[in-house]
Each structure stands twice: as C-alpha cells, then as structure tokens.
PDB file of N, CA and C in Angstrom:
ATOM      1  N   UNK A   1     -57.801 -27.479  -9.879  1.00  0.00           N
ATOM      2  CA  UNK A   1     -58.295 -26.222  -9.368  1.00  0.00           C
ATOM      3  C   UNK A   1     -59.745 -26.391  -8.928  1.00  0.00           C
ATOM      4  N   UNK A   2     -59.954 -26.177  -7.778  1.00  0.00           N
ATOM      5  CA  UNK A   2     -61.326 -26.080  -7.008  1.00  0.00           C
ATOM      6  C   UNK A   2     -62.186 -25.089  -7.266  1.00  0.00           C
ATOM      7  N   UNK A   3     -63.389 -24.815  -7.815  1.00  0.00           N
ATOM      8  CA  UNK A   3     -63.972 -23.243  -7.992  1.00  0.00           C
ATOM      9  C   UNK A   3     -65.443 -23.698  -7.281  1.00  0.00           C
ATOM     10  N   UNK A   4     -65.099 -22.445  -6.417  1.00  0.00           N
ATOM     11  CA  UNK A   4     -66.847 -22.692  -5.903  1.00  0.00           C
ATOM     12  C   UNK A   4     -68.267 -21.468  -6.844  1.00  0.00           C
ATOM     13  N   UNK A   5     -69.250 -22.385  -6.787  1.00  0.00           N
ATOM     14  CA  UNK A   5     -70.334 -21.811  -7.509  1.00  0.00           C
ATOM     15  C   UNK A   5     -71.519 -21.556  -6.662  1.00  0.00           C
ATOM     16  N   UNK A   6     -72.220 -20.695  -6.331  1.00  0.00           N
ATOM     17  CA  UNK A   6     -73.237 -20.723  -5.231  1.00  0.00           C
ATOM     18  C   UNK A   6     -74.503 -19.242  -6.449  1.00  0.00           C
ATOM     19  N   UNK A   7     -75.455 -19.903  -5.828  1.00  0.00           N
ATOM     20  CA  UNK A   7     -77.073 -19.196  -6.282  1.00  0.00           C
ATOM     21  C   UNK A   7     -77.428 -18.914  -5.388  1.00  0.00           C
ATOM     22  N   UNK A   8     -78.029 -17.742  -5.199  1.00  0.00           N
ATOM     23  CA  UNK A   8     -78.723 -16.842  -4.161  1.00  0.00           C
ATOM     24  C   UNK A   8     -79.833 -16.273  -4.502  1.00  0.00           C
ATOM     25  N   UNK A   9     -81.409 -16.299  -3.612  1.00  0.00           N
ATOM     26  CA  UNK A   9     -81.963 -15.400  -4.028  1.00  0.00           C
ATOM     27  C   UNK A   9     -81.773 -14.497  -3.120  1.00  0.00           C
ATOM     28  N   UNK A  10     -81.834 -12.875  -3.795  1.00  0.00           N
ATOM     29  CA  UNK A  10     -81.980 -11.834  -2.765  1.00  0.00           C
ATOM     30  C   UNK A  10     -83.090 -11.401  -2.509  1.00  0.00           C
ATOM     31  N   UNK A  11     -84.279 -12.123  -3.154  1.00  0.00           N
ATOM     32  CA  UNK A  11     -85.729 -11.897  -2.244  1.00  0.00           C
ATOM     33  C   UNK A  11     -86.417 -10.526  -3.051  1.00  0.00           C
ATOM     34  N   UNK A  12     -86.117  -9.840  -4.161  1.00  0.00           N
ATOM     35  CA  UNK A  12     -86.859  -8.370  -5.050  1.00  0.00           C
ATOM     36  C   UNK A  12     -85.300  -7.726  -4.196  1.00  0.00           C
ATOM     37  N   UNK A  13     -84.429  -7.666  -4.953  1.00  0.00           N
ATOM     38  CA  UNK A  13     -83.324  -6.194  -4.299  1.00  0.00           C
ATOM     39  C   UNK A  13     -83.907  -5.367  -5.152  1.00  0.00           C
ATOM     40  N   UNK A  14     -84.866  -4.307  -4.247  1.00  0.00           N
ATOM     41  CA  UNK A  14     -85.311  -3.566  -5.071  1.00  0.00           C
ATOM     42  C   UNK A  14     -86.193  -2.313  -4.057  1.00  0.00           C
ATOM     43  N   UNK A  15     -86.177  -1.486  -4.813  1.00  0.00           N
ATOM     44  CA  UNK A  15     -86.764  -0.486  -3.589  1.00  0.00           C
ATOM     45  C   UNK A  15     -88.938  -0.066  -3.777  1.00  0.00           C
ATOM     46  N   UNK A  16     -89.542  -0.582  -3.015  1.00  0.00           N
ATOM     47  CA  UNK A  16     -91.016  -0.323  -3.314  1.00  0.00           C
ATOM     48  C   UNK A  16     -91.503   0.028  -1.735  1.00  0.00           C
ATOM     49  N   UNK A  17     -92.244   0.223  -1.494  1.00  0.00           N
ATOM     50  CA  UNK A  17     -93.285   0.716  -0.839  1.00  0.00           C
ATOM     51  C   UNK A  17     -94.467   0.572  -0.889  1.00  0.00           C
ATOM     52  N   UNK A  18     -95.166   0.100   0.382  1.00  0.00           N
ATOM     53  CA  UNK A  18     -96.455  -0.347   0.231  1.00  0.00           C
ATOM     54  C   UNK A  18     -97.384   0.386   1.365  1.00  0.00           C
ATOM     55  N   UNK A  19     -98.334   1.230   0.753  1.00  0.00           N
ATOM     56  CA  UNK A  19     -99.089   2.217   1.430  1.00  0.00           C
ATOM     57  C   UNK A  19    -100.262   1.772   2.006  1.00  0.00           C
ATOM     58  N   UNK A  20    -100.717   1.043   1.574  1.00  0.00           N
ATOM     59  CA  UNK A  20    -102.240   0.624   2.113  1.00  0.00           C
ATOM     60  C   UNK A  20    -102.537  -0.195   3.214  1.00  0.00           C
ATOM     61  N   UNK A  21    -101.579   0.362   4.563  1.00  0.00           N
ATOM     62  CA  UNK A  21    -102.234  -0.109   5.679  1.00  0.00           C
ATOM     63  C   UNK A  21    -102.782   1.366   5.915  1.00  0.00           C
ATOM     64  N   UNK A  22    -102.840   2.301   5.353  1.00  0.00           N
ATOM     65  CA  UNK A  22    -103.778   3.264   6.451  1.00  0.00           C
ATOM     66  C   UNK A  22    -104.890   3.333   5.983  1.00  0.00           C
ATOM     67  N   UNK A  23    -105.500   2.829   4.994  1.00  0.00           N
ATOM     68  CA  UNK A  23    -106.943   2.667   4.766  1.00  0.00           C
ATOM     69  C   UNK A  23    -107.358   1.694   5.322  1.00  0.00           C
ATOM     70  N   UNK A  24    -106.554   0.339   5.519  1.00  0.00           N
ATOM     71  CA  UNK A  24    -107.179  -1.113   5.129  1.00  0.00           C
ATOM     72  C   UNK A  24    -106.229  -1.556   6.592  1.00  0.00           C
ATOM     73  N   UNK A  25    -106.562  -1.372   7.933  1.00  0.00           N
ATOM     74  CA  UNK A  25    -106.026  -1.658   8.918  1.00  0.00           C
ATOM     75  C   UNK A  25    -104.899  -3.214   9.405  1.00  0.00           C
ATOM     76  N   UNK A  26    -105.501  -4.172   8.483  1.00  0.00           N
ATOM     77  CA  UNK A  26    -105.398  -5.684   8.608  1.00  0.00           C
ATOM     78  C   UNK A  26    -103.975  -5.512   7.718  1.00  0.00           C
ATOM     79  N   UNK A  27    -104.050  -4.698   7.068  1.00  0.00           N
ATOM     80  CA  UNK A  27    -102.211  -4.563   6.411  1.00  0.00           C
ATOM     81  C   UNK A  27    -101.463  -4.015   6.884  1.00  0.00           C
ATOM     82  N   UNK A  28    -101.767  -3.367   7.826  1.00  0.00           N
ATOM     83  CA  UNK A  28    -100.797  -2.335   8.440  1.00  0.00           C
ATOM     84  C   UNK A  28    -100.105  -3.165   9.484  1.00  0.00           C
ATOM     85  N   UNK A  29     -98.867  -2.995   9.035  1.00  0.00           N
ATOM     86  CA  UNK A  29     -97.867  -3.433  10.063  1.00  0.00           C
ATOM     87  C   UNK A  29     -98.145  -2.977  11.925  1.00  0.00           C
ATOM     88  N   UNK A  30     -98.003  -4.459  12.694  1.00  0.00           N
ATOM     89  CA  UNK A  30     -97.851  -4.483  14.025  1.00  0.00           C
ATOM     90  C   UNK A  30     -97.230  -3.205  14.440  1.00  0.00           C
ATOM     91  N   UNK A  31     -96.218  -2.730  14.184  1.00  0.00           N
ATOM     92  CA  UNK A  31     -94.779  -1.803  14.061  1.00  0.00           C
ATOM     93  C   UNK A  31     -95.471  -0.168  14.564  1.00  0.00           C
ATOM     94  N   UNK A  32     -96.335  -0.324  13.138  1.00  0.00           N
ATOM     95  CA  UNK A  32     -97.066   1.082  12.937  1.00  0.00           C
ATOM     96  C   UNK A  32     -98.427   1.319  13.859  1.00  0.00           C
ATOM     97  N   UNK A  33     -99.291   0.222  13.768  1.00  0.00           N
ATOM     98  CA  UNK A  33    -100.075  -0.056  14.392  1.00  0.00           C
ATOM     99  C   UNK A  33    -100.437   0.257  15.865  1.00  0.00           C
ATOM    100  N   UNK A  34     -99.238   0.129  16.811  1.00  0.00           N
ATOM    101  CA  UNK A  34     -99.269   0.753  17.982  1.00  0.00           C
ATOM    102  C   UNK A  34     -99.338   2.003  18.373  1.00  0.00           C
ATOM    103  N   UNK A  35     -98.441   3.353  17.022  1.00  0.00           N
ATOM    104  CA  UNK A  35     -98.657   4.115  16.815  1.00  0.00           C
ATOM    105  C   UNK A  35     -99.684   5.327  16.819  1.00  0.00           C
ATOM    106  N   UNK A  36     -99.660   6.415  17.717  1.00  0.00           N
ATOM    107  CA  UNK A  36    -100.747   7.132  17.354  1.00  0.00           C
ATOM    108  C   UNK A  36    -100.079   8.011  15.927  1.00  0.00           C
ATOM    109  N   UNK A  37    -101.126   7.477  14.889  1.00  0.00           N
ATOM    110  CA  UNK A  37    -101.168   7.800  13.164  1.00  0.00           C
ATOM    111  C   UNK A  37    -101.903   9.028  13.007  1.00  0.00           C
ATOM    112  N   UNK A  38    -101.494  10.291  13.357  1.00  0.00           N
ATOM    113  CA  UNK A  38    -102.008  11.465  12.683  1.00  0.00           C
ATOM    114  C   UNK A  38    -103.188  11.490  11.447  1.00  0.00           C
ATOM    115  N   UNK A  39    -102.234  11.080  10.217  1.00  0.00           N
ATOM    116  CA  UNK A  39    -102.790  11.642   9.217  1.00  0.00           C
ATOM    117  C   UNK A  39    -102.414  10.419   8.187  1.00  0.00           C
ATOM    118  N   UNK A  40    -103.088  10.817   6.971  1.00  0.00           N
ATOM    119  CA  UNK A  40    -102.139   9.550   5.906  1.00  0.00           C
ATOM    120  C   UNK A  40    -100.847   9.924   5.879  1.00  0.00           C
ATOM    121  N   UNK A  41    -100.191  11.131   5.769  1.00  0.00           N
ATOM    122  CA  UNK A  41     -98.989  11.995   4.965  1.00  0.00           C
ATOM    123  C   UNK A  41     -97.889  10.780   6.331  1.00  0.00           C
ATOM    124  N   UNK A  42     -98.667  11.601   7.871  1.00  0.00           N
ATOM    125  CA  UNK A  42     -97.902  10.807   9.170  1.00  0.00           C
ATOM    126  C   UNK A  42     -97.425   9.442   8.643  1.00  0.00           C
ATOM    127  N   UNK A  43     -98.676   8.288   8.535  1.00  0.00           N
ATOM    128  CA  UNK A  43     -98.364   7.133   8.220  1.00  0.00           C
ATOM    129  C   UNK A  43     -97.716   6.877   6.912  1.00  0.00           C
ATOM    130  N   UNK A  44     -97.768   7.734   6.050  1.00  0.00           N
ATOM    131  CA  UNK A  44     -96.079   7.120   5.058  1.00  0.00           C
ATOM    132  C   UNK A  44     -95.261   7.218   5.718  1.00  0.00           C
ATOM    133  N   UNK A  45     -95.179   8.296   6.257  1.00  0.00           N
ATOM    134  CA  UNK A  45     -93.742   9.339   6.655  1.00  0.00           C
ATOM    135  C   UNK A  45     -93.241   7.630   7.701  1.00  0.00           C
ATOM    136  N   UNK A  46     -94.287   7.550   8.660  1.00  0.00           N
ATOM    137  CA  UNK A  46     -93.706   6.225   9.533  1.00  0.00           C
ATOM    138  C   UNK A  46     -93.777   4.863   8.996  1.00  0.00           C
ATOM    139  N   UNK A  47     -94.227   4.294   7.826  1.00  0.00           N
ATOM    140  CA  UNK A  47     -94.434   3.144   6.912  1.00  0.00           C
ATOM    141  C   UNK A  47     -92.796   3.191   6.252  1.00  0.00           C
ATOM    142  N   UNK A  48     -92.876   4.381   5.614  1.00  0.00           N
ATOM    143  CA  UNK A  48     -91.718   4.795   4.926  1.00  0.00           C
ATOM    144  C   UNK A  48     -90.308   4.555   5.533  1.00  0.00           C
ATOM    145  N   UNK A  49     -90.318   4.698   7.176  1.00  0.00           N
ATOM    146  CA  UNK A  49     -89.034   4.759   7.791  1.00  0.00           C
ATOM    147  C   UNK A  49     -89.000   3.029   8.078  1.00  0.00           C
ATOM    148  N   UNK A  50     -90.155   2.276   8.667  1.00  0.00           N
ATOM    149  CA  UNK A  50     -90.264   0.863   8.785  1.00  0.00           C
ATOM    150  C   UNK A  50     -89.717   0.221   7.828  1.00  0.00           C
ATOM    151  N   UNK A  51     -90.378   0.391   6.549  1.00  0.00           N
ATOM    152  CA  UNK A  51     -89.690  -0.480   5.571  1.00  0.00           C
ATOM    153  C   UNK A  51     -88.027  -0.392   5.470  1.00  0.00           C
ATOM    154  N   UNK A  52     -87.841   1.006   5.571  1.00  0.00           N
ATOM    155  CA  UNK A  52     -86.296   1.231   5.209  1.00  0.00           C
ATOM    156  C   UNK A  52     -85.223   0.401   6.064  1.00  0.00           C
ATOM    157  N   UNK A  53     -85.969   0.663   7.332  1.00  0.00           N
ATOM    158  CA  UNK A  53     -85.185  -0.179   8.522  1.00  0.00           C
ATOM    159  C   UNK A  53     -85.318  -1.567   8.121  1.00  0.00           C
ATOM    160  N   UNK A  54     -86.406  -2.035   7.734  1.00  0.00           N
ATOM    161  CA  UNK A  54     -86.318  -3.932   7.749  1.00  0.00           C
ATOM    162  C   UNK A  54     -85.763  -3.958   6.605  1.00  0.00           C
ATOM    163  N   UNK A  55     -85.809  -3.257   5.567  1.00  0.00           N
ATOM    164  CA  UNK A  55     -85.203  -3.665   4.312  1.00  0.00           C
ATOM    165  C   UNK A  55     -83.692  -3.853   4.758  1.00  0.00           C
ATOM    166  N   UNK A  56     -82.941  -2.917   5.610  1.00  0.00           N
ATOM    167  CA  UNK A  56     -81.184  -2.186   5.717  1.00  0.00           C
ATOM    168  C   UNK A  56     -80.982  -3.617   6.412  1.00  0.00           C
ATOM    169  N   UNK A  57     -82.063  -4.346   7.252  1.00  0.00           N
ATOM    170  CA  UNK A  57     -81.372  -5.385   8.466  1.00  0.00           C
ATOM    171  C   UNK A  57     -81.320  -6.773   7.313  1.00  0.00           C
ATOM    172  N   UNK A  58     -82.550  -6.982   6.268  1.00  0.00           N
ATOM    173  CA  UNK A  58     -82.668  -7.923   5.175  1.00  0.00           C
ATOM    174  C   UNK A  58     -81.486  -7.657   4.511  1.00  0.00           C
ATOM    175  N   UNK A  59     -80.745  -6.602   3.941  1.00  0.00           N
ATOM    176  CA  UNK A  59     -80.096  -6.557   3.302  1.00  0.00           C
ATOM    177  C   UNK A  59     -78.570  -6.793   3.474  1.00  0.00           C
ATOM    178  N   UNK A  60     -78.435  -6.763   5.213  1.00  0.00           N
ATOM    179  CA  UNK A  60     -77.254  -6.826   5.831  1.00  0.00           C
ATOM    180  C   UNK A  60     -76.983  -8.175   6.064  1.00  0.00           C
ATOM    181  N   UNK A  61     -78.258  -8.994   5.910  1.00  0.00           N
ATOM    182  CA  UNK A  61     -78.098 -10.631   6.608  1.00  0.00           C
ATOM    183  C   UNK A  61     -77.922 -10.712   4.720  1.00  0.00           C
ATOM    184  N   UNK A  62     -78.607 -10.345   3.612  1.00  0.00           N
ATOM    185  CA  UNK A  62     -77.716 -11.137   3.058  1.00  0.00           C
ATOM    186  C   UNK A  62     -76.667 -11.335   2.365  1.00  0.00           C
ATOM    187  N   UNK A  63     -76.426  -9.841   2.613  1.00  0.00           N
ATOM    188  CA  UNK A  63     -74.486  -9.573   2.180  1.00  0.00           C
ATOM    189  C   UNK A  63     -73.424 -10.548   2.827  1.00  0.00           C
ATOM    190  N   UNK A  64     -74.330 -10.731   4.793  1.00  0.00           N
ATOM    191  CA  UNK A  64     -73.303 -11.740   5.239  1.00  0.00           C
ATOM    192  C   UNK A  64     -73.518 -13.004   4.718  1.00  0.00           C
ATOM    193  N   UNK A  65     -74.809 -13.409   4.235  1.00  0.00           N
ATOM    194  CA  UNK A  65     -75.181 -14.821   3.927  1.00  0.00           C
ATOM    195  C   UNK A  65     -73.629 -14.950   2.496  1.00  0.00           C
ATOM    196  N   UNK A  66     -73.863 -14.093   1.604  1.00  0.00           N
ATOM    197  CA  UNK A  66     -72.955 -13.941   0.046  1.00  0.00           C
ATOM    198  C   UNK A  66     -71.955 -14.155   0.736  1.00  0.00           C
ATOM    199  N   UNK A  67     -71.278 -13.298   1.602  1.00  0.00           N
ATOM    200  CA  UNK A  67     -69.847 -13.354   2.233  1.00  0.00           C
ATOM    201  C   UNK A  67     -69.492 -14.414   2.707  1.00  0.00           C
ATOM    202  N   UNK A  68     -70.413 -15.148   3.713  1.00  0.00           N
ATOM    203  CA  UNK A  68     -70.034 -16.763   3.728  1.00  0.00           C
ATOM    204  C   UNK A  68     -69.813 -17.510   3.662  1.00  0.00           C
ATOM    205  N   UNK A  69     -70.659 -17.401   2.033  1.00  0.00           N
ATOM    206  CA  UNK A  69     -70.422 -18.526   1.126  1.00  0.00           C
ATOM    207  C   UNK A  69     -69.102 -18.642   0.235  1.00  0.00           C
ATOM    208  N   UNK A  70     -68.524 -17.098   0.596  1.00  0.00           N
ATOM    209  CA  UNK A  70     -67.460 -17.801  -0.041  1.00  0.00           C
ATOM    210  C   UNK A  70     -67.255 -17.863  -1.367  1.00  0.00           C
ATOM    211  N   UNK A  71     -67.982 -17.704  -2.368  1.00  0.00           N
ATOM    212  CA  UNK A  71     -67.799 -18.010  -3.586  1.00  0.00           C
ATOM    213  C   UNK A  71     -67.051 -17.844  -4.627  1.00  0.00           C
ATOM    214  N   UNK A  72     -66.265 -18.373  -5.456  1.00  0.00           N
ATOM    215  CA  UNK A  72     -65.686 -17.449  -6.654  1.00  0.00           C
ATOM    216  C   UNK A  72     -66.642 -17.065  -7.610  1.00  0.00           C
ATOM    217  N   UNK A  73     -68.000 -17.453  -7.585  1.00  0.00           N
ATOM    218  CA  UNK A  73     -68.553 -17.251  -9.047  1.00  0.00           C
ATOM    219  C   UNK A  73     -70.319 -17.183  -8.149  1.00  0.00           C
ATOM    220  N   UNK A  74     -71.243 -16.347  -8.213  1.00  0.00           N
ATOM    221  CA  UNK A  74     -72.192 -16.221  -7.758  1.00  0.00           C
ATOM    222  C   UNK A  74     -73.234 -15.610  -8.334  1.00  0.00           C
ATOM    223  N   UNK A  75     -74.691 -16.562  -8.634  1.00  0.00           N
ATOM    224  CA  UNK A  75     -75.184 -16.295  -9.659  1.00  0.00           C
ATOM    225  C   UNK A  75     -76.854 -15.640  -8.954  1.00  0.00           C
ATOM    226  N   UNK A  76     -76.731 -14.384  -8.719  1.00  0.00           N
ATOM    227  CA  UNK A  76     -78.033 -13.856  -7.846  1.00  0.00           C
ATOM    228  C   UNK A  76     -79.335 -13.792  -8.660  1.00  0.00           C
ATOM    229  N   UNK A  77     -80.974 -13.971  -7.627  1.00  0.00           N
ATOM    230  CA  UNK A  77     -81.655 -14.296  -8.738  1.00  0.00           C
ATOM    231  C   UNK A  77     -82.968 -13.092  -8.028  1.00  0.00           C
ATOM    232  N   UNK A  78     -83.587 -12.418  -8.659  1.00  0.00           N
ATOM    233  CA  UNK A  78     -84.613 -11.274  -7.896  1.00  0.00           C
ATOM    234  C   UNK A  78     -84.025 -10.217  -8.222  1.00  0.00           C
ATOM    235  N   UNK A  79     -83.351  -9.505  -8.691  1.00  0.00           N
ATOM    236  CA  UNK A  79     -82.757  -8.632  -8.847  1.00  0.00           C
ATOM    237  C   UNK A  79     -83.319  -7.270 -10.221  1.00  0.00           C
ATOM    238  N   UNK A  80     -83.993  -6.387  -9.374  1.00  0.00           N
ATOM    239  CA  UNK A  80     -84.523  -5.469 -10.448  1.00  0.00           C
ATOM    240  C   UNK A  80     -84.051  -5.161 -11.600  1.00  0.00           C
ATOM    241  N   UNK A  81     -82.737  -4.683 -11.403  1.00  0.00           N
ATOM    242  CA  UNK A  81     -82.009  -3.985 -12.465  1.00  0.00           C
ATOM    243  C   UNK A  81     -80.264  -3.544 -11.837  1.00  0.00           C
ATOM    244  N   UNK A  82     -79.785  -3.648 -12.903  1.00  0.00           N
ATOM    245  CA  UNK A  82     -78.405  -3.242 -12.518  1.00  0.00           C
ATOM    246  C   UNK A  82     -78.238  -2.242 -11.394  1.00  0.00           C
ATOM    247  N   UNK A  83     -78.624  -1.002 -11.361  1.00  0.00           N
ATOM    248  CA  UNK A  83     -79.050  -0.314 -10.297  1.00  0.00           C
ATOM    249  C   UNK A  83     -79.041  -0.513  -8.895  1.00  0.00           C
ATOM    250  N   UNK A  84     -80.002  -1.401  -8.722  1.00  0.00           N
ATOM    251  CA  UNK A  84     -80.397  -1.859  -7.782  1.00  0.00           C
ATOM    252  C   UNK A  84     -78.932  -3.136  -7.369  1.00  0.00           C
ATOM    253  N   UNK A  85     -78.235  -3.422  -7.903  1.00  0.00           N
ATOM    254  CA  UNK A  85     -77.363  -4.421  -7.755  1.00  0.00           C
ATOM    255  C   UNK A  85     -76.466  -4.083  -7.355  1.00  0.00           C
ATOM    256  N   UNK A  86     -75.953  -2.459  -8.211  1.00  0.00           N
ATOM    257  CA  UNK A  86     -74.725  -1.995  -7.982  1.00  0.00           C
ATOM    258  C   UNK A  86     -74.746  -1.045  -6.361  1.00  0.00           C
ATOM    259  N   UNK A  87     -76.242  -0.671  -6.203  1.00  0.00           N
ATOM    260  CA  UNK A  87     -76.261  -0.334  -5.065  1.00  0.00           C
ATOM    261  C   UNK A  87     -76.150  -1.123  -3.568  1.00  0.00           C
ATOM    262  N   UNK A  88     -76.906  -1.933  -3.855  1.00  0.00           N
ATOM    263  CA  UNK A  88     -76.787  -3.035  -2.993  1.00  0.00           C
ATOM    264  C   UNK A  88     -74.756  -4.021  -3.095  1.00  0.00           C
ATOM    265  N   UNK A  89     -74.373  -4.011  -3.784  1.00  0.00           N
ATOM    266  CA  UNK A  89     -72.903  -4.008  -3.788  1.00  0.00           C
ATOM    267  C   UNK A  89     -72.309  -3.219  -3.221  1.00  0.00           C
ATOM    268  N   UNK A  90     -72.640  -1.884  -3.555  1.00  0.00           N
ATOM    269  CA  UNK A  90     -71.388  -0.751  -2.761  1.00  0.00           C
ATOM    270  C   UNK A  90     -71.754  -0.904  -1.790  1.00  0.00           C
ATOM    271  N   UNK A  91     -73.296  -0.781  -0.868  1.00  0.00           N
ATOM    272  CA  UNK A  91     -73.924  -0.413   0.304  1.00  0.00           C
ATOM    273  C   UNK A  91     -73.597  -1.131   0.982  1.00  0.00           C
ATOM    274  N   UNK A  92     -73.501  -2.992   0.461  1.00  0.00           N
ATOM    275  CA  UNK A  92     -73.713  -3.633   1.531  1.00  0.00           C
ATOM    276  C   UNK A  92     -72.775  -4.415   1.599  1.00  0.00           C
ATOM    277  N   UNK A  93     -72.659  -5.267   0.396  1.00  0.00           N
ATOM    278  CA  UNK A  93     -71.743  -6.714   0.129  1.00  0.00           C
ATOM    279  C   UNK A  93     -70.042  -6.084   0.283  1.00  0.00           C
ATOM    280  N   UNK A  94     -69.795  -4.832  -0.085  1.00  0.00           N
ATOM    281  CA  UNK A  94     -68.738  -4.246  -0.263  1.00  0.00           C
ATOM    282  C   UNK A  94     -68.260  -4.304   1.200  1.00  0.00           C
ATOM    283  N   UNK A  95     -69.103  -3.767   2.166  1.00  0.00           N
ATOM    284  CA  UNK A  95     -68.095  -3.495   3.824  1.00  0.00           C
ATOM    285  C   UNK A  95     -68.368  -5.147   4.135  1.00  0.00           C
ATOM    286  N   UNK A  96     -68.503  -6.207   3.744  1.00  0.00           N
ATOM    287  CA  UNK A  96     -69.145  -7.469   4.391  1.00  0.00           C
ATOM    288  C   UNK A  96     -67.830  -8.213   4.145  1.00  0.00           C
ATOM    289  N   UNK A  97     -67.249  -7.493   2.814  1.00  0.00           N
ATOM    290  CA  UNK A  97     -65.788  -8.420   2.241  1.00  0.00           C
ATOM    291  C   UNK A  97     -64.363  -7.872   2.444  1.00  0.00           C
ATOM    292  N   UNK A  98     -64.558  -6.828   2.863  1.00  0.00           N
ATOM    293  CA  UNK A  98     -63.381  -6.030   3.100  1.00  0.00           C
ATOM    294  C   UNK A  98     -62.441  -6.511   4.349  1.00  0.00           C
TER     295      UNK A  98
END
C-alpha cells in the first residue's frame, strides 16, 4: 500500500490587519496609495477591503496547491487555531476537492 504524506505551510491562516500605512506612508500599500484617502476611518475601510482580496486570491492558490498534492495524510504548519482551519477548509479546500 502506497500512502502519500505532504507538509505545507499556509503562511499565518489567520485573519489580522495592518493599519499603519496612513500615518507612516512607506507602508502603505502601492494599491491604496494611488488612492485619493479621505480620512483614516476611509483608509481602513480601503486597507480593509485590500487585504481581504489578497488574502481570498492567497488562500485560493493554496487550497489548489493542497489539492494537487494529492495527499492522503497532510500535515499544515502556521495555522492560528482550529478556527481558522476549519474555516479555511469549508471556504476554500472544500470547493478545490469536490
């Protein structure tokens, strides 16, 4: 019997946010940056939607990366908390294997 074993990192599956490009310009994402930025509240509100988007496209490459591989047994490593695992399972890895 053949069993495949594969390790993955998923890079923090985890949900954070990072605010301090609107004080500190040199952090602020290219993305936002072009942006005319109202206010601070504006620049979460548009920081807030950036991250979500690069996180959904990170998270989609690596449900397909998991799906690939194929594995019977897969041992993921970055991973906040169950939570964060089981979400990222239903959300992502789940339509990747179906």
């Amino acid at each position: 019997m053949v069993l495949r074993v594969a390790t993955f990192n998923v890079e923090n599956l985890m949900a954070r946010f990072d605010f301090s490009g609107y004080r500190n310009k040199r952090n602020r994402d290219r993305t936002i940056a072009m942006l005319d930025v109202r206010d601070e509240k504006h620049y979460r509100q548009l920081e807030q939607a950036r991250v979500v988007a690069h996180a959904d496209d990170t998270r989609q490459m690596t449900a397909l990366a998991i799906a690939d591989a194929n594995a019977d047994i897969i041992c993921l490593q970055e991973v906040e908390n169950i939570q964060a695992l089981e979400a990222f399972e239903y959300g992502y890895l789940h339509k990747m294997t179906v």
